[in-house]
PDB file of N, CA and C in Angstrom:
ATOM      1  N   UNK A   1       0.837  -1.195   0.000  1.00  0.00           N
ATOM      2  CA  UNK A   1       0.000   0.000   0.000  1.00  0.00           C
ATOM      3  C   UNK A   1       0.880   1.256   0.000  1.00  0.00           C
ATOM      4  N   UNK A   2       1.739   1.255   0.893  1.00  0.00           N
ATOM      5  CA  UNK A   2       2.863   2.445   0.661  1.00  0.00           C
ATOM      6  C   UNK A   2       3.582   2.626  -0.377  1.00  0.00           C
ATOM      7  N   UNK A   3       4.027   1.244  -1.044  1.00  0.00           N
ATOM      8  CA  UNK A   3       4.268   1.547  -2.799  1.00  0.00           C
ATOM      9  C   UNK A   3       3.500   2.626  -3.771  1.00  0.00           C
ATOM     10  N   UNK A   4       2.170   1.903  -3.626  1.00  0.00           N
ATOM     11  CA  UNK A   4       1.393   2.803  -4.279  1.00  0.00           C
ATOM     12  C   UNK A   4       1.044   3.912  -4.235  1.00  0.00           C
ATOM     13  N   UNK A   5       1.108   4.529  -2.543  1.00  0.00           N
ATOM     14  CA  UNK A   5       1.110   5.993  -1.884  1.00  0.00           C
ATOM     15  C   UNK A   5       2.074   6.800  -2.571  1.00  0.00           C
ATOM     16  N   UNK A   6       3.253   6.295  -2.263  1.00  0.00           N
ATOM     17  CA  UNK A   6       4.578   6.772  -3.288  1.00  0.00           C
ATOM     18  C   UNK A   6       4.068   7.196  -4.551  1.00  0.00           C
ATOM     19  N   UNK A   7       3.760   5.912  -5.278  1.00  0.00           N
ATOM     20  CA  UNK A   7       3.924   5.930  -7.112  1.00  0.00           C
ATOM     21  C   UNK A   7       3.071   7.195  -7.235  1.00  0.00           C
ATOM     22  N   UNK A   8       1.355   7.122  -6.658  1.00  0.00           N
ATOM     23  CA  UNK A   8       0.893   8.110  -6.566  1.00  0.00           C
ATOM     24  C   UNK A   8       1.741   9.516  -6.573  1.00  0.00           C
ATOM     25  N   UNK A   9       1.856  10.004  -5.744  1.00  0.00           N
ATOM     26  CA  UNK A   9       2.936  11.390  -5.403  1.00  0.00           C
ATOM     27  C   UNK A   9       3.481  11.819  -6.372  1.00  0.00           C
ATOM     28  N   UNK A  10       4.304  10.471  -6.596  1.00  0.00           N
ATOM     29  CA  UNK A  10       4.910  11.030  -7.667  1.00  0.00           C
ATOM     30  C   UNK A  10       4.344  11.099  -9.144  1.00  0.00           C
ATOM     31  N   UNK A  11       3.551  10.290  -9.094  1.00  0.00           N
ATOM     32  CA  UNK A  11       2.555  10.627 -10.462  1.00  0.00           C
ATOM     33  C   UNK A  11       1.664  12.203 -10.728  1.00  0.00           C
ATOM     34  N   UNK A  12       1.645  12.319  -9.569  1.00  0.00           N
ATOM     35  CA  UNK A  12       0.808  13.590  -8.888  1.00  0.00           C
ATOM     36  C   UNK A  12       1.818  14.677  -9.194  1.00  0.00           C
ATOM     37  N   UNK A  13       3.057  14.690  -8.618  1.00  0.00           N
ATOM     38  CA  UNK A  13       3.898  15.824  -9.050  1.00  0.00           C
ATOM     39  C   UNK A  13       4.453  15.983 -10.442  1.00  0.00           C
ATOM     40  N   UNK A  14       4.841  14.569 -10.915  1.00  0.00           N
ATOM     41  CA  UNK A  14       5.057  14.860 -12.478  1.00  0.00           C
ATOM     42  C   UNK A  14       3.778  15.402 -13.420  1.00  0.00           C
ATOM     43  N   UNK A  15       2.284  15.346 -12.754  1.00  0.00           N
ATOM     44  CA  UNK A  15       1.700  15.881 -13.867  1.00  0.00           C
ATOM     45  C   UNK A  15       1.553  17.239 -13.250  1.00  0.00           C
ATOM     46  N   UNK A  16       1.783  17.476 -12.231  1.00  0.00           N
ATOM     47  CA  UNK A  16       1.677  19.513 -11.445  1.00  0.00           C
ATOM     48  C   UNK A  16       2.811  20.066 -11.787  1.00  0.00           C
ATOM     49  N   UNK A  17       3.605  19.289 -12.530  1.00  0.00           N
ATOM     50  CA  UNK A  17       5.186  19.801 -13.369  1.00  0.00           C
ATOM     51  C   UNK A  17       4.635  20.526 -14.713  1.00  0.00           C
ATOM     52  N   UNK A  18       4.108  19.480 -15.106  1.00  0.00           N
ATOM     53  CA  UNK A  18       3.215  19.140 -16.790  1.00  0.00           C
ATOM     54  C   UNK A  18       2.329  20.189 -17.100  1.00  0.00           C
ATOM     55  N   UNK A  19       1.928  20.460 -16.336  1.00  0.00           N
ATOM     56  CA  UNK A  19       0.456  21.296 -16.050  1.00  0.00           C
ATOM     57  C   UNK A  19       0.933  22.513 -15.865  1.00  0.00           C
ATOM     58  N   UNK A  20       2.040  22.782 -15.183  1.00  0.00           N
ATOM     59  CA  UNK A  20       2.395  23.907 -15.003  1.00  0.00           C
ATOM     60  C   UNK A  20       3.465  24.752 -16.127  1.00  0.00           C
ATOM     61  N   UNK A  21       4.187  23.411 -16.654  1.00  0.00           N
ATOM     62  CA  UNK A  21       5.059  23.861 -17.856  1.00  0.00           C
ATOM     63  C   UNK A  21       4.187  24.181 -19.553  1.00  0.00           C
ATOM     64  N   UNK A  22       2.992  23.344 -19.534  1.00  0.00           N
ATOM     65  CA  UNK A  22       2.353  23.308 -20.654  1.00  0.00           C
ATOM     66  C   UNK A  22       1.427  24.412 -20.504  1.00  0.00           C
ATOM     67  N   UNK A  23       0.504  24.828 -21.488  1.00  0.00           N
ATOM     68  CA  UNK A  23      -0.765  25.919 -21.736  1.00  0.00           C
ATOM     69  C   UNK A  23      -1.990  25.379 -20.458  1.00  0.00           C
ATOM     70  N   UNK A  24      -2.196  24.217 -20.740  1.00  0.00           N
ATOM     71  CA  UNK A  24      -3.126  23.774 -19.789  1.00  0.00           C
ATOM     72  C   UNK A  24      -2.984  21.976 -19.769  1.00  0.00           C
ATOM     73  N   UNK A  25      -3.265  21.399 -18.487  1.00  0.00           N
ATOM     74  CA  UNK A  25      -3.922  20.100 -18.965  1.00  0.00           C
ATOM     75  C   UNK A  25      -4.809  19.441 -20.198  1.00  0.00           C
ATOM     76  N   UNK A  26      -4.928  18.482 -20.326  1.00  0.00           N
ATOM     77  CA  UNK A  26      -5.706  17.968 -21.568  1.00  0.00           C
ATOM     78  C   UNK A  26      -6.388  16.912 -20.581  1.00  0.00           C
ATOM     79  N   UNK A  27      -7.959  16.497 -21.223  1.00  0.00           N
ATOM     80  CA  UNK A  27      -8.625  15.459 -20.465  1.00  0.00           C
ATOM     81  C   UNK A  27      -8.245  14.455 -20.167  1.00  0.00           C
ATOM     82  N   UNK A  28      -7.364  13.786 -20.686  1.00  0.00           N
ATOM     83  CA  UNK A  28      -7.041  12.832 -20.859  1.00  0.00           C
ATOM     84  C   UNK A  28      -5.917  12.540 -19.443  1.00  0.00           C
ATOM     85  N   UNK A  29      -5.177  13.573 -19.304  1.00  0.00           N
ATOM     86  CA  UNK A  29      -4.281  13.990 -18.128  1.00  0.00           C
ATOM     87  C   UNK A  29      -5.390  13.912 -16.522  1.00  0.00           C
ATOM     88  N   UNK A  30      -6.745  14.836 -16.701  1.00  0.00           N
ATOM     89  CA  UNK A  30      -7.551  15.114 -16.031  1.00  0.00           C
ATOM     90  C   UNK A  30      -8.651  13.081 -15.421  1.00  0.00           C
ATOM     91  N   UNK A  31      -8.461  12.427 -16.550  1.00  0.00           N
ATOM     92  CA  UNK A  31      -8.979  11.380 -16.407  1.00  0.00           C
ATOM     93  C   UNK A  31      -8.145  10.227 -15.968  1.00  0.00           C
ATOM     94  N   UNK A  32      -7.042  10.651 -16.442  1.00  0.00           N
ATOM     95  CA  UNK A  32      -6.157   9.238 -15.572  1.00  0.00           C
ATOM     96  C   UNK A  32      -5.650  10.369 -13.851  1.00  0.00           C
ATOM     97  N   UNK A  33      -5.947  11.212 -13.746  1.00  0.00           N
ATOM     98  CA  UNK A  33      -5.870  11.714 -12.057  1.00  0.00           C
ATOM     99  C   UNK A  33      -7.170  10.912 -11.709  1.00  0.00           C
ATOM    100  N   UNK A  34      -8.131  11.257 -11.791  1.00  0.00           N
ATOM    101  CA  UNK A  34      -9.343  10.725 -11.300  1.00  0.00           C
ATOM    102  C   UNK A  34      -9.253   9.531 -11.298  1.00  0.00           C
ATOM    103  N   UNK A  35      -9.119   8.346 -12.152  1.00  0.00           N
ATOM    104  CA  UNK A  35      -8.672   7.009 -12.240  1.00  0.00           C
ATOM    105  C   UNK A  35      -7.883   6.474 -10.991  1.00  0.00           C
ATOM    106  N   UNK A  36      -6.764   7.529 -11.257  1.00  0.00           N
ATOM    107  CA  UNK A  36      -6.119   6.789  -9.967  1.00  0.00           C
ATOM    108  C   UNK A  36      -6.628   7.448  -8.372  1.00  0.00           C
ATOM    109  N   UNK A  37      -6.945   8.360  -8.487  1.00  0.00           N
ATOM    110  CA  UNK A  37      -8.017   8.792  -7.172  1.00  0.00           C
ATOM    111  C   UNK A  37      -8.655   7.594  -6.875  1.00  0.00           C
ATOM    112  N   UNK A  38      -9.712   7.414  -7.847  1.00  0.00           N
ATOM    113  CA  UNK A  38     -11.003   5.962  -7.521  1.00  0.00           C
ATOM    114  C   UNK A  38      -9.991   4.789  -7.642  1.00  0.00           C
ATOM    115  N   UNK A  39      -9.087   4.866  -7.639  1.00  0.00           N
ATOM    116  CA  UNK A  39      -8.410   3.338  -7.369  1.00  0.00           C
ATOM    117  C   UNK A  39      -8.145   3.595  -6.082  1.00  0.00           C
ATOM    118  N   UNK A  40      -7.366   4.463  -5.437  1.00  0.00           N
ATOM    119  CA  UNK A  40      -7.153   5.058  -3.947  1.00  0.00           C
ATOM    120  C   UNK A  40      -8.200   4.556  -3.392  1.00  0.00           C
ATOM    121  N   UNK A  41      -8.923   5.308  -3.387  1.00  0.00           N
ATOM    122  CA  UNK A  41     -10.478   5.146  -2.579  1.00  0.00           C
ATOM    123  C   UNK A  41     -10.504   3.943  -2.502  1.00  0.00           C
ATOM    124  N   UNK A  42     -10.924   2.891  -3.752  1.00  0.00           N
ATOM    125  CA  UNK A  42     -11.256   1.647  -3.813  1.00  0.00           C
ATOM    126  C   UNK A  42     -10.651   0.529  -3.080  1.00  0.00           C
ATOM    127  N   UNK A  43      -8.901   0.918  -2.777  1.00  0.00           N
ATOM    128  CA  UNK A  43      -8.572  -0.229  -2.090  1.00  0.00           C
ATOM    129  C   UNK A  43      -8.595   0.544  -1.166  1.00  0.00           C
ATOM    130  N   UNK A  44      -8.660   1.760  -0.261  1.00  0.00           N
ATOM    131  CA  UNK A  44      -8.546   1.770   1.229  1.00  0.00           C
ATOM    132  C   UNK A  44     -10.140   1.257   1.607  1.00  0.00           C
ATOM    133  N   UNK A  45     -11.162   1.408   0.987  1.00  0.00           N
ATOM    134  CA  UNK A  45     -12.642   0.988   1.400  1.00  0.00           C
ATOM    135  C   UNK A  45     -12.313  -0.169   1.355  1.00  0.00           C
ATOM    136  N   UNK A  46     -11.402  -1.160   0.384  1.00  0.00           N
ATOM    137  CA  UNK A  46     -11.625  -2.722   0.453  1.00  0.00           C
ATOM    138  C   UNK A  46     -10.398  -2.927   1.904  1.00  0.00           C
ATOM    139  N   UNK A  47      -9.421  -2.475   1.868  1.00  0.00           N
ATOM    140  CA  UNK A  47      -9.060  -2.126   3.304  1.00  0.00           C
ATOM    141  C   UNK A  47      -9.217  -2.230   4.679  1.00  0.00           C
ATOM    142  N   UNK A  48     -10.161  -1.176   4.561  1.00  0.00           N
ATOM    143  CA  UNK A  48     -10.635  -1.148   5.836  1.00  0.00           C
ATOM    144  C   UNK A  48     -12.453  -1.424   6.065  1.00  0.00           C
ATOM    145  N   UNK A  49     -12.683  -1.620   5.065  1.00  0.00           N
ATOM    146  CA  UNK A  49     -14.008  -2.376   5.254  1.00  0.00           C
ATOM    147  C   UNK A  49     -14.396  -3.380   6.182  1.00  0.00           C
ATOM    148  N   UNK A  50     -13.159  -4.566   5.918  1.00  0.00           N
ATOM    149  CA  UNK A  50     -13.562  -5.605   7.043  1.00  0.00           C
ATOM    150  C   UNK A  50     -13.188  -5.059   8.333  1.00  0.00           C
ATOM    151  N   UNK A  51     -12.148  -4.287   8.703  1.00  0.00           N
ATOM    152  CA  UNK A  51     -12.571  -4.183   9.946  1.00  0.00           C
ATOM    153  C   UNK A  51     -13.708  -3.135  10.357  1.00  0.00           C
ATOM    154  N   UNK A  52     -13.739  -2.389   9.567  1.00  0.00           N
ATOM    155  CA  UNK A  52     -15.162  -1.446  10.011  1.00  0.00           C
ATOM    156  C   UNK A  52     -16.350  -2.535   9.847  1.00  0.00           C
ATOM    157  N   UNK A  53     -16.274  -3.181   9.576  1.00  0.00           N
ATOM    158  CA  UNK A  53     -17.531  -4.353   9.523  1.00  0.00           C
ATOM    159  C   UNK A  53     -17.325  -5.014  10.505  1.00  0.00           C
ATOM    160  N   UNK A  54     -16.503  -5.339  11.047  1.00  0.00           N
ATOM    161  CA  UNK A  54     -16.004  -6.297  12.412  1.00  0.00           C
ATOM    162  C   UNK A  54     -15.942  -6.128  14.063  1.00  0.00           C
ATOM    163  N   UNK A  55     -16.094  -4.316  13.556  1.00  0.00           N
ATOM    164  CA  UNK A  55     -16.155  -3.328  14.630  1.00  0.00           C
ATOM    165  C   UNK A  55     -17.654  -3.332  14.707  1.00  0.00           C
ATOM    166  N   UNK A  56     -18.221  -2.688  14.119  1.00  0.00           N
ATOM    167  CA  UNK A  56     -19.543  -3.041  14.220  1.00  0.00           C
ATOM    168  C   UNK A  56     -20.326  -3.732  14.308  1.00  0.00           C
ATOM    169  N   UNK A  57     -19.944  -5.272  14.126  1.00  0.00           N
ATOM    170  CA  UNK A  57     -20.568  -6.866  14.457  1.00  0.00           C
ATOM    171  C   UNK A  57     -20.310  -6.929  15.983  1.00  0.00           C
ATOM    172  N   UNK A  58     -18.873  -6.146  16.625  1.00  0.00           N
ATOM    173  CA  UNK A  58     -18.717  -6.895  17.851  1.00  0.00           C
ATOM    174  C   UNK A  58     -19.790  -5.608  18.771  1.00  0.00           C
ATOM    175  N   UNK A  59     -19.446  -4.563  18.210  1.00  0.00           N
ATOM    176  CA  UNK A  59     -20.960  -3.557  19.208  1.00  0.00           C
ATOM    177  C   UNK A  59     -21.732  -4.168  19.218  1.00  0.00           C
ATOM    178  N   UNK A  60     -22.443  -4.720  17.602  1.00  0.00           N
ATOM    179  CA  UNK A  60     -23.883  -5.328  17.695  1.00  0.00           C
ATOM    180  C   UNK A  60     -24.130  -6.365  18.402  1.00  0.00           C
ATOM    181  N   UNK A  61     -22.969  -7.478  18.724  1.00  0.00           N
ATOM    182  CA  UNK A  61     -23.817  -8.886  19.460  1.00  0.00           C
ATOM    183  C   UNK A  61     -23.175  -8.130  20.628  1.00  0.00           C
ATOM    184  N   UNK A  62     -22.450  -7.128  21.586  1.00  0.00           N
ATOM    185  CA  UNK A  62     -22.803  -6.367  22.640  1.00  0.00           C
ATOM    186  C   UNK A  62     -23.951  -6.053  23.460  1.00  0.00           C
ATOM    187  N   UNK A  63     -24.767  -5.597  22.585  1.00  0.00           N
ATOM    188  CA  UNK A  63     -25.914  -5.197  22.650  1.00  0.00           C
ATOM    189  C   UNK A  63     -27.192  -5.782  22.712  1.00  0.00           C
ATOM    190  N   UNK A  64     -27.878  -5.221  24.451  1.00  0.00           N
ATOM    191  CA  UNK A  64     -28.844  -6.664  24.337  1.00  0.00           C
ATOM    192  C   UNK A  64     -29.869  -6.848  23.365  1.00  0.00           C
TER     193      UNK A  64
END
């Protein structure tokens, strides 16, 4: 997961290089950021899902 935190960053700064040296972004630039955003998202929810699900099973049989 910290691999990917990394690769991110740095994917992130080489295109705020890009963006800043060129006229403007192009969509295409704008759609693979977002891409890898919803990949972010996607594995920290698959992540931490089970235990937020596990946390909340052990409140629930807690509870009379």
């Amino acid at each position: 997961m910290a691999k990917l935190y990394v690769t991110l960053l740095s994917f992130m700064s080489t295109a705020a290089d890009r963006v800043r040296n060129d006229e403007g972004a192009t969509a295409v630039e704008y759609g693979l950021m977002v891409a890898l955003i919803a990949a972010v998202i996607v594995g920290i929810v698959t992540t931490l899902g089970g235990q937020v699900n596990n946390a909340f099973q052990t409140v629930s049989s807690q509870l009379p």
